[in-house]
N, C-alpha and C. Protein backbone atom coordinates (compact mmCIF):
# COMPACT_ATOMS: atom_id res chain seq x y z
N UNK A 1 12.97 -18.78 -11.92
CA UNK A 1 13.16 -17.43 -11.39
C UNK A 1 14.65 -17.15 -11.31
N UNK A 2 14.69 -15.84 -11.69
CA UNK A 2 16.37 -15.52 -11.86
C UNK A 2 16.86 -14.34 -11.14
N UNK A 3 17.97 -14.56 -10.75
CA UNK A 3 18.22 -13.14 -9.75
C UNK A 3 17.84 -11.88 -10.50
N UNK A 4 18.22 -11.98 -11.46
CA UNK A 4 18.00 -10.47 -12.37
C UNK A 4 16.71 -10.25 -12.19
N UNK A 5 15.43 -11.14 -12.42
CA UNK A 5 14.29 -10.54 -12.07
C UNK A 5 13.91 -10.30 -10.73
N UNK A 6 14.19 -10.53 -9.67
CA UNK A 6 14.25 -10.32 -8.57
C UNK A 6 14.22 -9.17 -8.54
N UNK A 7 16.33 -8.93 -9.07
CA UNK A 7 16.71 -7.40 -8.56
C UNK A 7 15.59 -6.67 -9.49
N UNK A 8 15.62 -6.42 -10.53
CA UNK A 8 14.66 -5.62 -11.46
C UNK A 8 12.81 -5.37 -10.70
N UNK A 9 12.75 -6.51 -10.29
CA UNK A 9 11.32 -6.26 -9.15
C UNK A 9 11.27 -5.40 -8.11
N UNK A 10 12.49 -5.59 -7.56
CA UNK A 10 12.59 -4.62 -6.14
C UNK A 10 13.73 -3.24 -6.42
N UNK A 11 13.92 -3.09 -7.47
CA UNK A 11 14.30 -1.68 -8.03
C UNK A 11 13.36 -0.70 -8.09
N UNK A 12 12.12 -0.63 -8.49
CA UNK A 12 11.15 -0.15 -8.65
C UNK A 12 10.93 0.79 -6.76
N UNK A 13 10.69 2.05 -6.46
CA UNK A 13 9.88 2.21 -5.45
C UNK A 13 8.36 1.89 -5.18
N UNK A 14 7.79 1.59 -6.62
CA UNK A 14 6.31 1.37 -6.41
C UNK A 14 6.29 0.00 -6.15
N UNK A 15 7.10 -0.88 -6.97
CA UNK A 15 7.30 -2.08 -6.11
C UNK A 15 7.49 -2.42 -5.26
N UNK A 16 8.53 -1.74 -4.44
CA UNK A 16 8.39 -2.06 -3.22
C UNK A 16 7.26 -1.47 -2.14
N UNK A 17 6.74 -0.21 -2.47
CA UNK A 17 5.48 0.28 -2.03
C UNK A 17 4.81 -1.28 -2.06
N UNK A 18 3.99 -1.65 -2.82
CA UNK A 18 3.34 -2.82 -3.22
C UNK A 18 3.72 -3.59 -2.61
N UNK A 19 5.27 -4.41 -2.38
CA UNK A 19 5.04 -5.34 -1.12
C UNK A 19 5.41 -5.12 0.01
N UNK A 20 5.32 -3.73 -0.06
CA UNK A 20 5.45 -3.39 1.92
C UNK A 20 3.43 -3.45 2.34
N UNK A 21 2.98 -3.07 0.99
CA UNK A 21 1.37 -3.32 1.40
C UNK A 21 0.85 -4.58 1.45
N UNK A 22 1.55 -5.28 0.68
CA UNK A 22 1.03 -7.06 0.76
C UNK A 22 1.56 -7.43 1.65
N UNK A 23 3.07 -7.33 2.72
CA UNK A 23 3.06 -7.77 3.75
C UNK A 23 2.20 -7.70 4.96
N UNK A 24 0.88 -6.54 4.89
CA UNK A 24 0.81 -6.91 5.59
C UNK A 24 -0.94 -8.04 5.22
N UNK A 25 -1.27 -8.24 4.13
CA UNK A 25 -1.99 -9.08 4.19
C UNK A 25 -2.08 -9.27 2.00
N UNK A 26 -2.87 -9.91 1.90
CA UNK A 26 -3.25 -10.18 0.46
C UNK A 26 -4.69 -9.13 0.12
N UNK A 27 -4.41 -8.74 -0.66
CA UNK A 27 -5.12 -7.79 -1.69
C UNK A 27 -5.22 -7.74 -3.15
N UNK A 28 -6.60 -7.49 -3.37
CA UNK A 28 -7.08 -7.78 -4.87
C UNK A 28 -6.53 -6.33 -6.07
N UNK A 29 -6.51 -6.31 -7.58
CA UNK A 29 -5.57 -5.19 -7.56
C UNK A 29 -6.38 -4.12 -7.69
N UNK A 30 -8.00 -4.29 -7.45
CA UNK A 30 -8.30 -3.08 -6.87
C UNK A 30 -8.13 -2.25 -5.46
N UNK A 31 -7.90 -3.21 -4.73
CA UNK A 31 -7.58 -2.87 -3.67
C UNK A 31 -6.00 -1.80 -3.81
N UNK A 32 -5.09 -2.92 -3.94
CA UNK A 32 -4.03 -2.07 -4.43
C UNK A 32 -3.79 -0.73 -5.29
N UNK A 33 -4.46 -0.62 -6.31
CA UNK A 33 -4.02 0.26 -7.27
C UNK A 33 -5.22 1.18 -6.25
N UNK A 34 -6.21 1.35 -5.25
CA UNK A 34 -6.64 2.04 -4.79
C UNK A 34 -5.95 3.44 -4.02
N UNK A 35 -4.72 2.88 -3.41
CA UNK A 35 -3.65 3.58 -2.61
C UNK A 35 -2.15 4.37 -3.48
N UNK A 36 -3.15 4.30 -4.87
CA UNK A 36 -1.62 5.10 -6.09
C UNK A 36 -2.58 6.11 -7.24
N UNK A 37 -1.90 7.00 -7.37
CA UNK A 37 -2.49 7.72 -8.24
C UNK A 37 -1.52 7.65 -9.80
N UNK A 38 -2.18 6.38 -9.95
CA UNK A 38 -1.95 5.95 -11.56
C UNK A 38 -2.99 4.56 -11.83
N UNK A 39 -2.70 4.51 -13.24
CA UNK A 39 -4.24 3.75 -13.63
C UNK A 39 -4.28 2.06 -13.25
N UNK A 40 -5.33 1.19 -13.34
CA UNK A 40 -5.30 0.33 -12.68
C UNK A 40 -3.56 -0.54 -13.77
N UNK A 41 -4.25 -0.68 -14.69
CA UNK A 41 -3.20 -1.05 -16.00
C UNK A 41 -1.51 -0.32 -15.58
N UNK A 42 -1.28 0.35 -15.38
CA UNK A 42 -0.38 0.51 -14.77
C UNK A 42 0.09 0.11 -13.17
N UNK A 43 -0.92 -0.09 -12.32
CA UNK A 43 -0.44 -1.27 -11.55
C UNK A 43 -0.53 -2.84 -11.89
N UNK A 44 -1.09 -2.95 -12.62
CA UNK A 44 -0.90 -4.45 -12.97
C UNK A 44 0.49 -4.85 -13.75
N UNK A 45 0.79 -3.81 -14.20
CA UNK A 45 2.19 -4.50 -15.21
C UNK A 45 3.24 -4.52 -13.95
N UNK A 46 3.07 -3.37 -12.80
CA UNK A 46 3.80 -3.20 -11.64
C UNK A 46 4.16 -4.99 -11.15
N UNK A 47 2.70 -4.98 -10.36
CA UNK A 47 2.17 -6.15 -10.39
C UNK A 47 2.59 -7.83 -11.05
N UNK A 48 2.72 -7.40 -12.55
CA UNK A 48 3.14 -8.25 -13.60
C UNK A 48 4.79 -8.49 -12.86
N UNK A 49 5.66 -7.73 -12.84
CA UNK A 49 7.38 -7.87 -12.53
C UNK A 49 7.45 -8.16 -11.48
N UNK A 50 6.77 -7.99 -9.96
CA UNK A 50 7.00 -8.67 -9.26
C UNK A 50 6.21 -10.17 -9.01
N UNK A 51 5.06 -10.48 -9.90
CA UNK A 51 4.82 -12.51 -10.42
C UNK A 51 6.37 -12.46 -11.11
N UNK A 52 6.91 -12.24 -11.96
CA UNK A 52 7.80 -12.61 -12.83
C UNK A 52 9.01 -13.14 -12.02
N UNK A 53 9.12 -12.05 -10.96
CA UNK A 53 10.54 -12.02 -9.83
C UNK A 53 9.88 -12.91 -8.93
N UNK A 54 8.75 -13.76 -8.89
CA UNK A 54 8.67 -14.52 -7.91
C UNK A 54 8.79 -13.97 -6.52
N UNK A 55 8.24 -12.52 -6.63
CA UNK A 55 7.98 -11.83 -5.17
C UNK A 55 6.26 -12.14 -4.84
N UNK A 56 5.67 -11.75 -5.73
CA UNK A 56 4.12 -12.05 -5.45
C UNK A 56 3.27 -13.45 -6.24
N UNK A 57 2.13 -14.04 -5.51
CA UNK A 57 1.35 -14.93 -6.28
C UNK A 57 -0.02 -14.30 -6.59
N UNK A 58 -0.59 -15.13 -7.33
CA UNK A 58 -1.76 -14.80 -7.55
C UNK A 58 -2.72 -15.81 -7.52
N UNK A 59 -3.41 -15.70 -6.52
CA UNK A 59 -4.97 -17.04 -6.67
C UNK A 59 -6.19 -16.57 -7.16
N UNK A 60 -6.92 -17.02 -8.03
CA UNK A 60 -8.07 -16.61 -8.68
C UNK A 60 -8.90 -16.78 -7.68
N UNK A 61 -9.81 -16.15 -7.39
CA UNK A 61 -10.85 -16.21 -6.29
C UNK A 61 -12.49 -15.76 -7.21
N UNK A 62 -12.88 -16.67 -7.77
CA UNK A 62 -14.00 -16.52 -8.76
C UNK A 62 -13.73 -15.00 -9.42
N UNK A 63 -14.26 -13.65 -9.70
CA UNK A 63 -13.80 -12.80 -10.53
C UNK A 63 -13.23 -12.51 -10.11
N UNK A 64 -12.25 -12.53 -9.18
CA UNK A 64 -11.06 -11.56 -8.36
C UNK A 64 -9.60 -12.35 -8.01
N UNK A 65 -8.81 -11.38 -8.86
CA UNK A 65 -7.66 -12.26 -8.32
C UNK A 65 -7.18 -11.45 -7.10
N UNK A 66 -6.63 -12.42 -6.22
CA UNK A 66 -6.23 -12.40 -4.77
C UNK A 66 -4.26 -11.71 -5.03
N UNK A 67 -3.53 -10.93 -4.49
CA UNK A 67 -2.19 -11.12 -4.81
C UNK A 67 -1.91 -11.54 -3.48
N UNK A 68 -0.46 -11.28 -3.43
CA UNK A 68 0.22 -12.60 -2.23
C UNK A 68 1.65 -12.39 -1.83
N UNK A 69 2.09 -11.64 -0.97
CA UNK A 69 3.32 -11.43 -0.82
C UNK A 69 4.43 -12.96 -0.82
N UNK A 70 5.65 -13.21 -1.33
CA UNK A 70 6.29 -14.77 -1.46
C UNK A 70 7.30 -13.81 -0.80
N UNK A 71 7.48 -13.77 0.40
CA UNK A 71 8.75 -13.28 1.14
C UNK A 71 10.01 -13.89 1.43
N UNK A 72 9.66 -15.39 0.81
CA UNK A 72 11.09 -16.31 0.85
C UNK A 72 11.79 -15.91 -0.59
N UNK A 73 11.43 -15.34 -1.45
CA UNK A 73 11.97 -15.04 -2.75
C UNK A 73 12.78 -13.75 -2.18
N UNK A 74 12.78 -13.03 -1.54
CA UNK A 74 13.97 -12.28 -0.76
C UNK A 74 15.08 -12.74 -0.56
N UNK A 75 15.10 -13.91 -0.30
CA UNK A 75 16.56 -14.29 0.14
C UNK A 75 17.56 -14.62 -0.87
N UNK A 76 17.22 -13.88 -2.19
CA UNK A 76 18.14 -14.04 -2.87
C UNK A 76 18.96 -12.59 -2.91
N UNK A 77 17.99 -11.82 -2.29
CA UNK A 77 18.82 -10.17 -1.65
C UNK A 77 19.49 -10.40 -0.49
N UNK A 78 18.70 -10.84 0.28
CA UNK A 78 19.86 -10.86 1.51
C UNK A 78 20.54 -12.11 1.24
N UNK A 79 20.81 -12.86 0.46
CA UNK A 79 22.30 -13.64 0.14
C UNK A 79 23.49 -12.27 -0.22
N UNK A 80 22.98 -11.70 -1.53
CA UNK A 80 23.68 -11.39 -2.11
C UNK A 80 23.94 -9.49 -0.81
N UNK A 81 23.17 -9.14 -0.36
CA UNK A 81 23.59 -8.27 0.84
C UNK A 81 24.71 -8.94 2.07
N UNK A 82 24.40 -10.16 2.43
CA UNK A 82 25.23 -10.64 3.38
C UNK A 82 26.62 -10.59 2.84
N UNK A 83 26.74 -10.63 1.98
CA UNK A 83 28.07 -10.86 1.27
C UNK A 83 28.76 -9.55 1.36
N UNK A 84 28.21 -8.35 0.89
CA UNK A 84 28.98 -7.10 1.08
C UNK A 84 28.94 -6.84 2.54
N UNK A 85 27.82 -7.56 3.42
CA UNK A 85 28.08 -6.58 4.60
C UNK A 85 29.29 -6.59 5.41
N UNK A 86 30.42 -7.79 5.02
CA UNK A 86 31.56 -7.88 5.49
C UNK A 86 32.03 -6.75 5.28
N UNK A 87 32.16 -5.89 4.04
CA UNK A 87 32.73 -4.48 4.04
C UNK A 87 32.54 -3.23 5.10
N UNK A 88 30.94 -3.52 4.72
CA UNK A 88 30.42 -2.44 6.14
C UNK A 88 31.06 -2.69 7.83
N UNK A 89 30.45 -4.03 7.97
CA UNK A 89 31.28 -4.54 9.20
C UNK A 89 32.99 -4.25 9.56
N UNK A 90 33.66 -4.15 8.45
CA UNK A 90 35.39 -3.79 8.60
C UNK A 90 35.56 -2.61 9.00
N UNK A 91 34.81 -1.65 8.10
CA UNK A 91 34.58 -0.01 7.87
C UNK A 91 34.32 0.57 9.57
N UNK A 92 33.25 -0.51 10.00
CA UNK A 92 32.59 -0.16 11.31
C UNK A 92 33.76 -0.24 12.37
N UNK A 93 33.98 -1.04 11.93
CA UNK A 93 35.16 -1.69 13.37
C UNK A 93 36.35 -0.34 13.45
N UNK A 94 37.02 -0.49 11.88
CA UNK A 94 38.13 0.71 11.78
C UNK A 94 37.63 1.95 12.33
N UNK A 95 36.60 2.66 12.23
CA UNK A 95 35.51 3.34 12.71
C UNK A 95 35.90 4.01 14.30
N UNK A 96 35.42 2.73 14.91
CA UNK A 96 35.44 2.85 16.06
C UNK A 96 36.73 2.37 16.66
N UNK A 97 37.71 2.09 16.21
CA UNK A 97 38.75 2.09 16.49
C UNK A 97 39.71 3.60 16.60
N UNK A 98 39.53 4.11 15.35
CA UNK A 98 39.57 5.37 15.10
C UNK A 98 39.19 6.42 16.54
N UNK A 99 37.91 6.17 16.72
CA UNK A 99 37.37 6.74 17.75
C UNK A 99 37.88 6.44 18.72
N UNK A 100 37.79 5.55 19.49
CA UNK A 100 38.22 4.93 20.28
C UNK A 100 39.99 5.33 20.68
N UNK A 101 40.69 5.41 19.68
CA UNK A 101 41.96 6.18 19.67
C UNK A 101 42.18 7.78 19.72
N UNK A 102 41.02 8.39 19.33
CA UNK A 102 41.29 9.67 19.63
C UNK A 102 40.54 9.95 21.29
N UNK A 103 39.73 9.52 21.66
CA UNK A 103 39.43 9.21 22.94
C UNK A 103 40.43 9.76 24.08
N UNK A 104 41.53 8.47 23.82
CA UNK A 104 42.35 7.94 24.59
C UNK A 104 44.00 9.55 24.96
């Protein structure tokens, strides 16, 4: 699994639609593609990029496959977020410093 597929998984809004719905449990992709108005085949390739990004699994459950939110495969976003948030954090401070000086 490679960061690029990651980011490319969670670029998508329907992707992330999709695992804001698998967080909160596992669903089959009828279930899923139930809550989108597009065809099942078009959620499955959805589907398809986030197995690829190692965001979701899949267990066969006799004819039904099960999907599976993998929420530790995130932390290759918030690595790479922690890193800029030093910027935000500086910005913030000058910020309120700013403020804080016209205050006064």
């Amino acid at each position: 699994m490679t960061e690029q597929l990651v980011f490319r998984a969670i670029a998508d809004p329907t992707r992330r639609s999709i695992m804001a719905m698998l967080a909160t449990g596992e669903r089959s992709l009828n279930q899923i593609a139930s809550d989108y108005e597009m065809s099942r085949p078009a959620v499955a390739k959805h589907l398809g990029v986030l197995r690829e990004g190692g965001l979701i699994e899949v267990e066969a459950r006799g004819r039904e496959r099960v999907h599976r939110l993998r929420p530790e495969a995130l932390k290759t976003v918030s690595d790479w977020l922690s890193f800029y948030s030093q910027f935000w954090d500086e910005k913030l401070e000058n910020l309120k410093q700013a403020v804080e000086a016209d205050d006064e």
